[in-house]
N, C-alpha and C. Protein backbone atom coordinates (compact mmCIF):
# COMPACT_ATOMS: atom_id res chain seq x y z
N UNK A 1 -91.70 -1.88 -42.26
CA UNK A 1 -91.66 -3.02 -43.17
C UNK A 1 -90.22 -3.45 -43.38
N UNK A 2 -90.13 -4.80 -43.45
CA UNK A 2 -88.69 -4.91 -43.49
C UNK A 2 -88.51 -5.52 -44.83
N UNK A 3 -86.90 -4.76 -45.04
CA UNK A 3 -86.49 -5.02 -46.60
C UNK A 3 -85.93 -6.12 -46.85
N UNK A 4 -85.80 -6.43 -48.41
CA UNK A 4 -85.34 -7.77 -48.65
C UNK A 4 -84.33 -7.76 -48.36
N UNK A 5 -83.06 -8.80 -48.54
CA UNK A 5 -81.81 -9.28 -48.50
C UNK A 5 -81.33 -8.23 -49.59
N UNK A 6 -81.55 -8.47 -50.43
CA UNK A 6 -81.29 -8.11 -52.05
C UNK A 6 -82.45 -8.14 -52.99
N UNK A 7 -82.61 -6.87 -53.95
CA UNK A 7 -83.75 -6.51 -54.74
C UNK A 7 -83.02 -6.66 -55.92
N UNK A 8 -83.55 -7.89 -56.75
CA UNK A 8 -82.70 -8.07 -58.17
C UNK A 8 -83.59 -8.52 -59.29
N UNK A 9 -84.17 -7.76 -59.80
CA UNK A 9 -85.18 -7.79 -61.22
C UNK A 9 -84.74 -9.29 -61.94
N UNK A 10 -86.11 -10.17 -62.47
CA UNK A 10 -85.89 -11.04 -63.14
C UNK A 10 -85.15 -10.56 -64.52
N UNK A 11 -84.60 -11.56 -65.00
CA UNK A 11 -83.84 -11.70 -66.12
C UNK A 11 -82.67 -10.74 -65.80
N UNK A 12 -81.51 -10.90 -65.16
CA UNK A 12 -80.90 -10.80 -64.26
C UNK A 12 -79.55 -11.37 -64.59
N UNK A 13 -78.11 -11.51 -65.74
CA UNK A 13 -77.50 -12.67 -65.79
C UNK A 13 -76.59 -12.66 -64.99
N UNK A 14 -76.75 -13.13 -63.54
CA UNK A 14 -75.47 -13.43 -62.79
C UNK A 14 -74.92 -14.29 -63.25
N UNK A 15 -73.33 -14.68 -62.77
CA UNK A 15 -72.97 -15.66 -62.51
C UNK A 15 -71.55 -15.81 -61.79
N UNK A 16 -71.37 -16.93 -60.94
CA UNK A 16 -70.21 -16.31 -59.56
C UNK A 16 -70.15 -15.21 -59.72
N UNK A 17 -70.83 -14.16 -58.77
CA UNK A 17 -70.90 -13.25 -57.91
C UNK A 17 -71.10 -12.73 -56.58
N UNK A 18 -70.36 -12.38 -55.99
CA UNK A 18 -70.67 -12.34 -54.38
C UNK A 18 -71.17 -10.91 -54.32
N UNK A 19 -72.03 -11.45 -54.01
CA UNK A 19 -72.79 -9.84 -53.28
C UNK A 19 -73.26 -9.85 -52.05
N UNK A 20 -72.63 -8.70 -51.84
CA UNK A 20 -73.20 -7.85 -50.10
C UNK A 20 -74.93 -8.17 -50.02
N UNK A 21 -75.33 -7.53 -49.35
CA UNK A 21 -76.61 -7.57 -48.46
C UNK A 21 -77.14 -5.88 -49.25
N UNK A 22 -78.64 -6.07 -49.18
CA UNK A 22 -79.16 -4.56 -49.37
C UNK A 22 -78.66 -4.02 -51.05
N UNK A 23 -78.82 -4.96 -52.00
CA UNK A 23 -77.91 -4.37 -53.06
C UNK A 23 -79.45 -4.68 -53.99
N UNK A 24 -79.25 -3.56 -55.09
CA UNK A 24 -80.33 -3.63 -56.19
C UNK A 24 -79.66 -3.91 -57.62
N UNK A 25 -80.38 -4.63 -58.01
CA UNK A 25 -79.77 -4.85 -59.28
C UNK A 25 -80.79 -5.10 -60.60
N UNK A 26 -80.91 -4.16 -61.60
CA UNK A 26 -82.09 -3.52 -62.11
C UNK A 26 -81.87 -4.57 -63.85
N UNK A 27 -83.18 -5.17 -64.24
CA UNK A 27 -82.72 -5.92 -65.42
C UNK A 27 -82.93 -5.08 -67.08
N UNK A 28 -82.38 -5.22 -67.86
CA UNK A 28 -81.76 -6.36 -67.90
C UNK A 28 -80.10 -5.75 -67.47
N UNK A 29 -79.35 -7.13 -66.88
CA UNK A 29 -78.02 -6.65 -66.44
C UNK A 29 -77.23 -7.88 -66.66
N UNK A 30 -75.84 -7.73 -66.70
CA UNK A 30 -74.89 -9.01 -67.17
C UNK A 30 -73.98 -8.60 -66.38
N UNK A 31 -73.69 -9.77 -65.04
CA UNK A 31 -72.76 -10.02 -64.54
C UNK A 31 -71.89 -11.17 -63.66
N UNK A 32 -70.90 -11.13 -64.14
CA UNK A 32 -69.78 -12.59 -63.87
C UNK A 32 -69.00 -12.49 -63.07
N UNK A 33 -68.99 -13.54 -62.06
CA UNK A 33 -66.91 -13.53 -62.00
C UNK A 33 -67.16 -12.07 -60.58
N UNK A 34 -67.89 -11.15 -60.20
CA UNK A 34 -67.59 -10.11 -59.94
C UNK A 34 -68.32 -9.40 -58.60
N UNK A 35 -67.73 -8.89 -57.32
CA UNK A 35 -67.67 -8.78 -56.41
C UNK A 35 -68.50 -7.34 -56.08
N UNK A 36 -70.00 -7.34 -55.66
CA UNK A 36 -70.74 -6.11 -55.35
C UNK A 36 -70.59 -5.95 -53.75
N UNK A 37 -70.86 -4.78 -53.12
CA UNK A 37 -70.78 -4.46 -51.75
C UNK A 37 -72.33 -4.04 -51.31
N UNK A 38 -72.02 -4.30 -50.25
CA UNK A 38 -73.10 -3.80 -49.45
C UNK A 38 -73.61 -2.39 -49.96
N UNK A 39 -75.19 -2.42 -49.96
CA UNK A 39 -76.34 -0.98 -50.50
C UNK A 39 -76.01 -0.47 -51.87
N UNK A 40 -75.56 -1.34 -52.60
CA UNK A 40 -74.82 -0.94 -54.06
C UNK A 40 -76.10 -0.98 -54.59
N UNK A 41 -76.14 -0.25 -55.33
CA UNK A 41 -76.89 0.14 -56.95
C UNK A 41 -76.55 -0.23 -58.31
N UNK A 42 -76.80 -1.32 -58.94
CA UNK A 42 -76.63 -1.63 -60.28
C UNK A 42 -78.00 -1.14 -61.56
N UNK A 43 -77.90 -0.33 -62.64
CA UNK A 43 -78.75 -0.07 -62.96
C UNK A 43 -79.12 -0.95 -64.28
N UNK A 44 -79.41 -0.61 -65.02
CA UNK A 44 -80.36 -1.34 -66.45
C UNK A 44 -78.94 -1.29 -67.21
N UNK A 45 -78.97 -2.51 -68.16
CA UNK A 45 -77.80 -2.50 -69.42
C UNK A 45 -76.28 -2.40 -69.08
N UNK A 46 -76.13 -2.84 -67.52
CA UNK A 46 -74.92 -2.28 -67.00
C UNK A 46 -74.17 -3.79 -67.03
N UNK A 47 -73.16 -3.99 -67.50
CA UNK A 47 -72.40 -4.83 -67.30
C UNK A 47 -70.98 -5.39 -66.86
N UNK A 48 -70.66 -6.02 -66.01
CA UNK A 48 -69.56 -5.98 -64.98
C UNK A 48 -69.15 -7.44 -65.01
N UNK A 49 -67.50 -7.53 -65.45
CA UNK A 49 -67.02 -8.60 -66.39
C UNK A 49 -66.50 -8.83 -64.42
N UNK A 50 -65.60 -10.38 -64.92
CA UNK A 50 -64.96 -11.05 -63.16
C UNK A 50 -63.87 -10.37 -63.08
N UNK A 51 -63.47 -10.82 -62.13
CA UNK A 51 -62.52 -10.02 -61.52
C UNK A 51 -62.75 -8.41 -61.37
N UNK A 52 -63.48 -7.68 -61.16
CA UNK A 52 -64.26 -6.39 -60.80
C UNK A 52 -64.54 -6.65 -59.95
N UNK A 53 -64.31 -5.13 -58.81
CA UNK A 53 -64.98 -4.97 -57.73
C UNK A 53 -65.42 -3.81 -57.15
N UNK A 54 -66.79 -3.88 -57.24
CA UNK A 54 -67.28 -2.39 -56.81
C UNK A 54 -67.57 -2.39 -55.08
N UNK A 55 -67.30 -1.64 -54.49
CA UNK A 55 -67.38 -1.19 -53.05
C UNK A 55 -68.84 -0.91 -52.52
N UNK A 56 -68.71 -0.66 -51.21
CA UNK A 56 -70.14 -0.46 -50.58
C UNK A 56 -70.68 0.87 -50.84
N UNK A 57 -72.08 0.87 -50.82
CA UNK A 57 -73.23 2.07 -51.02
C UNK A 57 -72.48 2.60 -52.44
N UNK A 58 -72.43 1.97 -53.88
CA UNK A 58 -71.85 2.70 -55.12
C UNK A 58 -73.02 2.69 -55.78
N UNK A 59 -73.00 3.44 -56.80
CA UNK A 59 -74.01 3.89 -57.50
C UNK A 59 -73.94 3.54 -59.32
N UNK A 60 -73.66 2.62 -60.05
CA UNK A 60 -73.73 2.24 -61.19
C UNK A 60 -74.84 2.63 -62.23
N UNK A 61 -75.07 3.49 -62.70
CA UNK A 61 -75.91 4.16 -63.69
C UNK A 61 -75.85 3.05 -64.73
N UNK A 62 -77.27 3.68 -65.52
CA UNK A 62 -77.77 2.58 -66.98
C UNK A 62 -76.61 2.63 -67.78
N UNK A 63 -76.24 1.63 -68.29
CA UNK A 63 -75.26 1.65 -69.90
C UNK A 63 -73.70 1.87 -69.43
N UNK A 64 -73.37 1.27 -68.22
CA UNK A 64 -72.06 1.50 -68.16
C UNK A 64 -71.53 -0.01 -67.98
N UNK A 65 -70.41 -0.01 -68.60
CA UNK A 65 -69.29 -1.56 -68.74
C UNK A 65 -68.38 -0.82 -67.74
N UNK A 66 -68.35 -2.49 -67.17
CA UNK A 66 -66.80 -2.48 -66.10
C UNK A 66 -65.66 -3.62 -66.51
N UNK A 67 -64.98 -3.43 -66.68
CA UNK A 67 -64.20 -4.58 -67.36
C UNK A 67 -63.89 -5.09 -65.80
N UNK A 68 -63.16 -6.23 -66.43
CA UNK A 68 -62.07 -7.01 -65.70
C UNK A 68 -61.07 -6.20 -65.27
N UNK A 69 -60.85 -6.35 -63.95
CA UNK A 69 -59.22 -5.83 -62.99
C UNK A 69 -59.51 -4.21 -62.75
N UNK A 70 -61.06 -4.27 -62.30
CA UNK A 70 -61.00 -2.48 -62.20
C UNK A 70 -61.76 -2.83 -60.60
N UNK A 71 -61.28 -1.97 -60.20
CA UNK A 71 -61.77 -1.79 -58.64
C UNK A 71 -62.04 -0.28 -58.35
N UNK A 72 -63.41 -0.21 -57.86
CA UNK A 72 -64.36 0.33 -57.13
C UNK A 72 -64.69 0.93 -55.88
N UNK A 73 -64.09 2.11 -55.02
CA UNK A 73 -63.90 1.78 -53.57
C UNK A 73 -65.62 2.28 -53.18
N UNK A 74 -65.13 2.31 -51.92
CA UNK A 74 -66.98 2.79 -51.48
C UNK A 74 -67.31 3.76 -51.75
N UNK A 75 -68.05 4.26 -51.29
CA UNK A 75 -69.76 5.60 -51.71
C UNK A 75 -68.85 6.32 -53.41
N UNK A 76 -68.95 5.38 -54.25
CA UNK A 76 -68.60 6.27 -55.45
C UNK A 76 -69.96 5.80 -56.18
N UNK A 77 -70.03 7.10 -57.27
CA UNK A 77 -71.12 7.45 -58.12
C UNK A 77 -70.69 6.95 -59.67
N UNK A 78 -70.95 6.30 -60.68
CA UNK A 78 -70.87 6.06 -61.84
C UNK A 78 -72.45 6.69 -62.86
N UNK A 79 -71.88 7.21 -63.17
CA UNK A 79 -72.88 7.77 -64.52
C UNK A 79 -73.34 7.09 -65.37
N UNK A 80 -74.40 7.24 -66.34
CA UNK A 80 -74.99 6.78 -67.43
C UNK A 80 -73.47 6.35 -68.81
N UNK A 81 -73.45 5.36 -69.12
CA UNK A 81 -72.90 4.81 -70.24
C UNK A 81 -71.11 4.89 -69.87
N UNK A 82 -70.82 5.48 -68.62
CA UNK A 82 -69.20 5.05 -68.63
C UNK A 82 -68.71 3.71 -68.86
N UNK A 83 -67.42 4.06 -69.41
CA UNK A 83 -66.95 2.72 -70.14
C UNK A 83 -65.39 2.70 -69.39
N UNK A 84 -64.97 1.20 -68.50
CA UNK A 84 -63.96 1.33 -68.35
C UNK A 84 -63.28 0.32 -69.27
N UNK A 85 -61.94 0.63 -69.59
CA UNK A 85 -60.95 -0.28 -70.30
C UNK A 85 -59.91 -1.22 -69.49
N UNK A 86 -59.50 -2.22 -69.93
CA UNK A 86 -58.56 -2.96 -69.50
C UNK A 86 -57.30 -3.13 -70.59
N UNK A 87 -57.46 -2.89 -71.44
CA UNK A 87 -56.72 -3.27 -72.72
C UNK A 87 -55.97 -1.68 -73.57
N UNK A 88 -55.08 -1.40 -73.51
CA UNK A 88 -54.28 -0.23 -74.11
C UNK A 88 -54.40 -0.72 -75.79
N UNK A 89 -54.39 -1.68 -76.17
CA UNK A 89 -54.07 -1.95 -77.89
C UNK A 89 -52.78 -1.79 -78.13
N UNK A 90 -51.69 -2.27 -77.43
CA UNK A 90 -50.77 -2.02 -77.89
C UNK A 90 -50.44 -2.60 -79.48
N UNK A 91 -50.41 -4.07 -80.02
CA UNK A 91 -50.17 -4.30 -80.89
C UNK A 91 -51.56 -3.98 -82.31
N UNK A 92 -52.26 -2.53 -81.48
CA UNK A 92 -53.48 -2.31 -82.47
C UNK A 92 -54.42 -3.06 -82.51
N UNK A 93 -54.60 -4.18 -81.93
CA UNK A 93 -55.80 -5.04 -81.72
C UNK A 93 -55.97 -5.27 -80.29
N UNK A 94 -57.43 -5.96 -79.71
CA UNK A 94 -57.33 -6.18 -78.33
C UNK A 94 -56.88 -7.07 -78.13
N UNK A 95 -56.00 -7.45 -76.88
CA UNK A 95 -55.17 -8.55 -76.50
C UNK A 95 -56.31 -9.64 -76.12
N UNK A 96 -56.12 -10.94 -76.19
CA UNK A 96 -56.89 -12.12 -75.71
C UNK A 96 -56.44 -12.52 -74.46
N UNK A 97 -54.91 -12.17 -74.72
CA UNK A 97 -54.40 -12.57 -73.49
C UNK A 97 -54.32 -11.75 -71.69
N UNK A 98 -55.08 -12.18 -71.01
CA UNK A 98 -55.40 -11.31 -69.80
C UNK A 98 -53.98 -11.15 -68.90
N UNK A 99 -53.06 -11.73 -69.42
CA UNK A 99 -51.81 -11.11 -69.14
C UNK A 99 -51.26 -9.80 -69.60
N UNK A 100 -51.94 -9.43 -70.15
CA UNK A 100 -51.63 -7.90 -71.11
C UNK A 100 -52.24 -7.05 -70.33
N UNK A 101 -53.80 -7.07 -69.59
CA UNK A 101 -54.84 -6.06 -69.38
C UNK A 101 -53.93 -5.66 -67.86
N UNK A 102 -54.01 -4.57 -68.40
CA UNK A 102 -54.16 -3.67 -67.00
C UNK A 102 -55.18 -3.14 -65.90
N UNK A 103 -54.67 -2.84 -64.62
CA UNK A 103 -56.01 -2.74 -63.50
C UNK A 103 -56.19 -1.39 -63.32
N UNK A 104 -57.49 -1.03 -62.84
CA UNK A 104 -57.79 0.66 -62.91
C UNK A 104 -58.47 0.56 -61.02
N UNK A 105 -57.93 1.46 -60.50
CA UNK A 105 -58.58 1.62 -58.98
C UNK A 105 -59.18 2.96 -58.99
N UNK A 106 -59.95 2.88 -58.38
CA UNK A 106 -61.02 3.84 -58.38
C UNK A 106 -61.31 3.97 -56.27
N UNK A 107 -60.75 4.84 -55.90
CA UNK A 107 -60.50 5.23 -54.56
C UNK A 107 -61.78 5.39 -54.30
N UNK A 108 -62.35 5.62 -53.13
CA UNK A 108 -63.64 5.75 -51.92
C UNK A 108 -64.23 6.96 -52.42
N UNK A 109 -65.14 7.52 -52.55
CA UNK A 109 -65.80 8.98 -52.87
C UNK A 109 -65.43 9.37 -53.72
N UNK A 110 -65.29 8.60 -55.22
CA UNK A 110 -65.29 9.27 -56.47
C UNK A 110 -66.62 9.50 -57.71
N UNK A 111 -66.89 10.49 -58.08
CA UNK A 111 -68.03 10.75 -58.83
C UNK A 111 -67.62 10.83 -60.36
N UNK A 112 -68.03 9.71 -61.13
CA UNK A 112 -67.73 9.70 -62.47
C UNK A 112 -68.84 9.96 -63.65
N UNK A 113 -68.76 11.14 -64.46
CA UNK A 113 -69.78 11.59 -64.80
C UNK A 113 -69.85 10.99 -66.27
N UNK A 114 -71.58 11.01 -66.78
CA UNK A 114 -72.07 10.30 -67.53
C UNK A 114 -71.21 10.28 -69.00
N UNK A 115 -71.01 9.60 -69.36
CA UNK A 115 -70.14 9.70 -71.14
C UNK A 115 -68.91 9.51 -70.71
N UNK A 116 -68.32 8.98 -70.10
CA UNK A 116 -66.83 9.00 -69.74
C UNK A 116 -66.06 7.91 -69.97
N UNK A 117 -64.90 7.92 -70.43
CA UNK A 117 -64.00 6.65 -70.34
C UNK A 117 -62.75 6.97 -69.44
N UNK A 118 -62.52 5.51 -69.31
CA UNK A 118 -61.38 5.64 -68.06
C UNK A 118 -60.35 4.33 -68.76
N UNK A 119 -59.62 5.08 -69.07
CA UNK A 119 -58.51 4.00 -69.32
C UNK A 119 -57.66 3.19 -67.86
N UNK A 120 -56.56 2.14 -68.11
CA UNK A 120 -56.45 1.70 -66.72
C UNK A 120 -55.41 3.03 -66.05
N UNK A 121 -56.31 3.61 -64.98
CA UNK A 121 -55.66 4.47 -64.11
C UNK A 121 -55.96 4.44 -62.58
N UNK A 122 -55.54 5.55 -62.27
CA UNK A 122 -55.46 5.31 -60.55
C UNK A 122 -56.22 6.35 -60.26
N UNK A 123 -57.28 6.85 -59.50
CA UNK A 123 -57.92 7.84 -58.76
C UNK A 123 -58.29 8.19 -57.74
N UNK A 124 -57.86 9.60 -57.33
CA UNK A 124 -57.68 8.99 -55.80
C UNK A 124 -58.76 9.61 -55.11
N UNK A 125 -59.07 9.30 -53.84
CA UNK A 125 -60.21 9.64 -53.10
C UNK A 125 -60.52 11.09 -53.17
N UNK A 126 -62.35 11.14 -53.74
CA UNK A 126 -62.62 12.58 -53.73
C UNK A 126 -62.85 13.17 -55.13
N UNK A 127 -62.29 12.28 -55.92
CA UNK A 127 -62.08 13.16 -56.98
C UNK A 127 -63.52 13.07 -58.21
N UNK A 128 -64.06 14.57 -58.66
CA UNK A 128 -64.77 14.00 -59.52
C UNK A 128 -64.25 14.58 -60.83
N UNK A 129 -65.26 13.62 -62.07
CA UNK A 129 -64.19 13.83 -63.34
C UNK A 129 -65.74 14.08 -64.09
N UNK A 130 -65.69 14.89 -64.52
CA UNK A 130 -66.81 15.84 -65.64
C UNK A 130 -67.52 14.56 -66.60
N UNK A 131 -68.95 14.92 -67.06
CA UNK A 131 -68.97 13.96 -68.04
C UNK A 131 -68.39 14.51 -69.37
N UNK A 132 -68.72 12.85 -70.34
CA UNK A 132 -67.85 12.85 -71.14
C UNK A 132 -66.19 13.06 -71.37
N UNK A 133 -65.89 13.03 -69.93
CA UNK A 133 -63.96 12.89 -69.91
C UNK A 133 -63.49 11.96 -70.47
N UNK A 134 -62.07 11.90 -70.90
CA UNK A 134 -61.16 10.83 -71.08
C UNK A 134 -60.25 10.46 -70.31
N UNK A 135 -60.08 9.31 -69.37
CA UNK A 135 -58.89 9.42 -68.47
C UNK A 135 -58.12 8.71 -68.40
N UNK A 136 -56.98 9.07 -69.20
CA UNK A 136 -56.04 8.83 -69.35
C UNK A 136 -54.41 8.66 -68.93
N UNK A 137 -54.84 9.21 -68.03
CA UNK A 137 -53.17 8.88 -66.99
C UNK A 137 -54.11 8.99 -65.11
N UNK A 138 -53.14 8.95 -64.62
CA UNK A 138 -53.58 8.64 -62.97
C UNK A 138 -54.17 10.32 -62.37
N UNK A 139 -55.03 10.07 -61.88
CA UNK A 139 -55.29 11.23 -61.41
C UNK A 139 -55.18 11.20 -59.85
N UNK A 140 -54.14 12.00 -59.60
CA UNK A 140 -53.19 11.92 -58.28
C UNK A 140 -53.76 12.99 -56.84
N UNK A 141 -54.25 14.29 -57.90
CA UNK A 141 -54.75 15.40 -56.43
C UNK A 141 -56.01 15.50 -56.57
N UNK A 142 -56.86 15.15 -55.46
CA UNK A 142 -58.21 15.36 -55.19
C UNK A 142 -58.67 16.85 -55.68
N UNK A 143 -59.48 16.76 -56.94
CA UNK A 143 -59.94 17.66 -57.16
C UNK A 143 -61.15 17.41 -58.72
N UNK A 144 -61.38 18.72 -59.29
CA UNK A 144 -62.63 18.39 -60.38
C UNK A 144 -61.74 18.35 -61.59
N UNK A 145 -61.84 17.61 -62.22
CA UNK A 145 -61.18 17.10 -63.76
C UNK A 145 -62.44 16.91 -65.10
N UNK A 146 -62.29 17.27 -66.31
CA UNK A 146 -62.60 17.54 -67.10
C UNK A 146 -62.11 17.29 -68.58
N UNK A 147 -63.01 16.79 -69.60
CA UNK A 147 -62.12 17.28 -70.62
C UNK A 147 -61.69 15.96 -71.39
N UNK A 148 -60.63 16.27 -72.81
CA UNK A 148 -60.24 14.72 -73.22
C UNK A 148 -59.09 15.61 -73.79
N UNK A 149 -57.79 14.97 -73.56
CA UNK A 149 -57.68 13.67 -72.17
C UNK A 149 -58.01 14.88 -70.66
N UNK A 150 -58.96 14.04 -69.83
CA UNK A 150 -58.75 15.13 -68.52
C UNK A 150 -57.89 15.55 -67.78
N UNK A 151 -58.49 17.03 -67.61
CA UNK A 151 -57.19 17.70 -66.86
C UNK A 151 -57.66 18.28 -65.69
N UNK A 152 -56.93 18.85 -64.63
CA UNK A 152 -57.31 19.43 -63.42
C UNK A 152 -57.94 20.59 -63.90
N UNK A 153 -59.40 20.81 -62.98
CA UNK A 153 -59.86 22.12 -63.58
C UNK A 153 -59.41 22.68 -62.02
N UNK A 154 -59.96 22.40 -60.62
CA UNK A 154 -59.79 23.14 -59.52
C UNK A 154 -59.43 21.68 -58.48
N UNK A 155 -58.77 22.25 -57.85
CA UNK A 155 -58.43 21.38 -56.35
C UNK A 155 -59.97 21.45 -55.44
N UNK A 156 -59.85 20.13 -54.99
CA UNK A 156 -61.00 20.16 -54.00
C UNK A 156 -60.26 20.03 -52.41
């Protein structure tokens, strides 16, 4: 039997979005502005602001926000309710101005476990980070991280 193009549940809020081929996208879901890959997985309540870009075959669990200026590489896993940030608060409130927000990359084969926040950082291929982490600075050596703020538990 041959599969659709794309499997995307009514009530559905795209809008400018380019999406790959083979991608599911489960309702209800809110997304703008924002760039899916090929065999991606979007799940229920998940929402993904523009300028975001998630990579091919990724896995987006229920209840997770992607802000603006965060990038996604391929075969990575996202958990139930992760939250990424764009905005530090420097002057204690969130900035309006998208000249302030910072970008978070998220390297090829990363597994981000359920309850987690990711402030804007860098991660590099391989790495997985425990649920419920906080991540807070760049995580540089492929390995398992944990914890708030997370820390290296073992090298992979």
């Amino acid at each position: 039997m041959k599969q659709p193009k794309s499997f995307i549940s009514k009530k559905v809020g795209l809008a400018n979005v380019k999406l790959g081929e083979n991608i599911t996208i489960i309702k209800p879901s809110n997304l703008y502005g924002c760039t899916i890959g090929d065999k991606s997985f979007i799940g229920p309540f998940v929402e993904i602001q523009s300028d975001a870009f998630i990579g091919k075959s990724c896995r987006i669990q229920s209840h997770s926000f992607i802000c603006s200026l965060v990038k996604i590489g391929d075969h990575c896993f996202i958990g139930h309710g992760v939250t990424f940030t764009n905005d530090l608060f420097k002057d204690g409130l969130p900035s309006p101005n998208a000249k302030d927000w910072l970008p978070t990359v998220i390297e090829e084969q990363v597994s981000i476990g359920s309850g987690s926040t990711i402030l804007p950082v860098r991660v590099v291929a391989g790495c997985v980070i425990g649920a419920g982490s906080v991540v807070t600075k760049d995580l540089l050596v492929k390995g398992v991280y944990a914890g708030n703020p997370a820390r290296l538990l073992r090298k992979l």
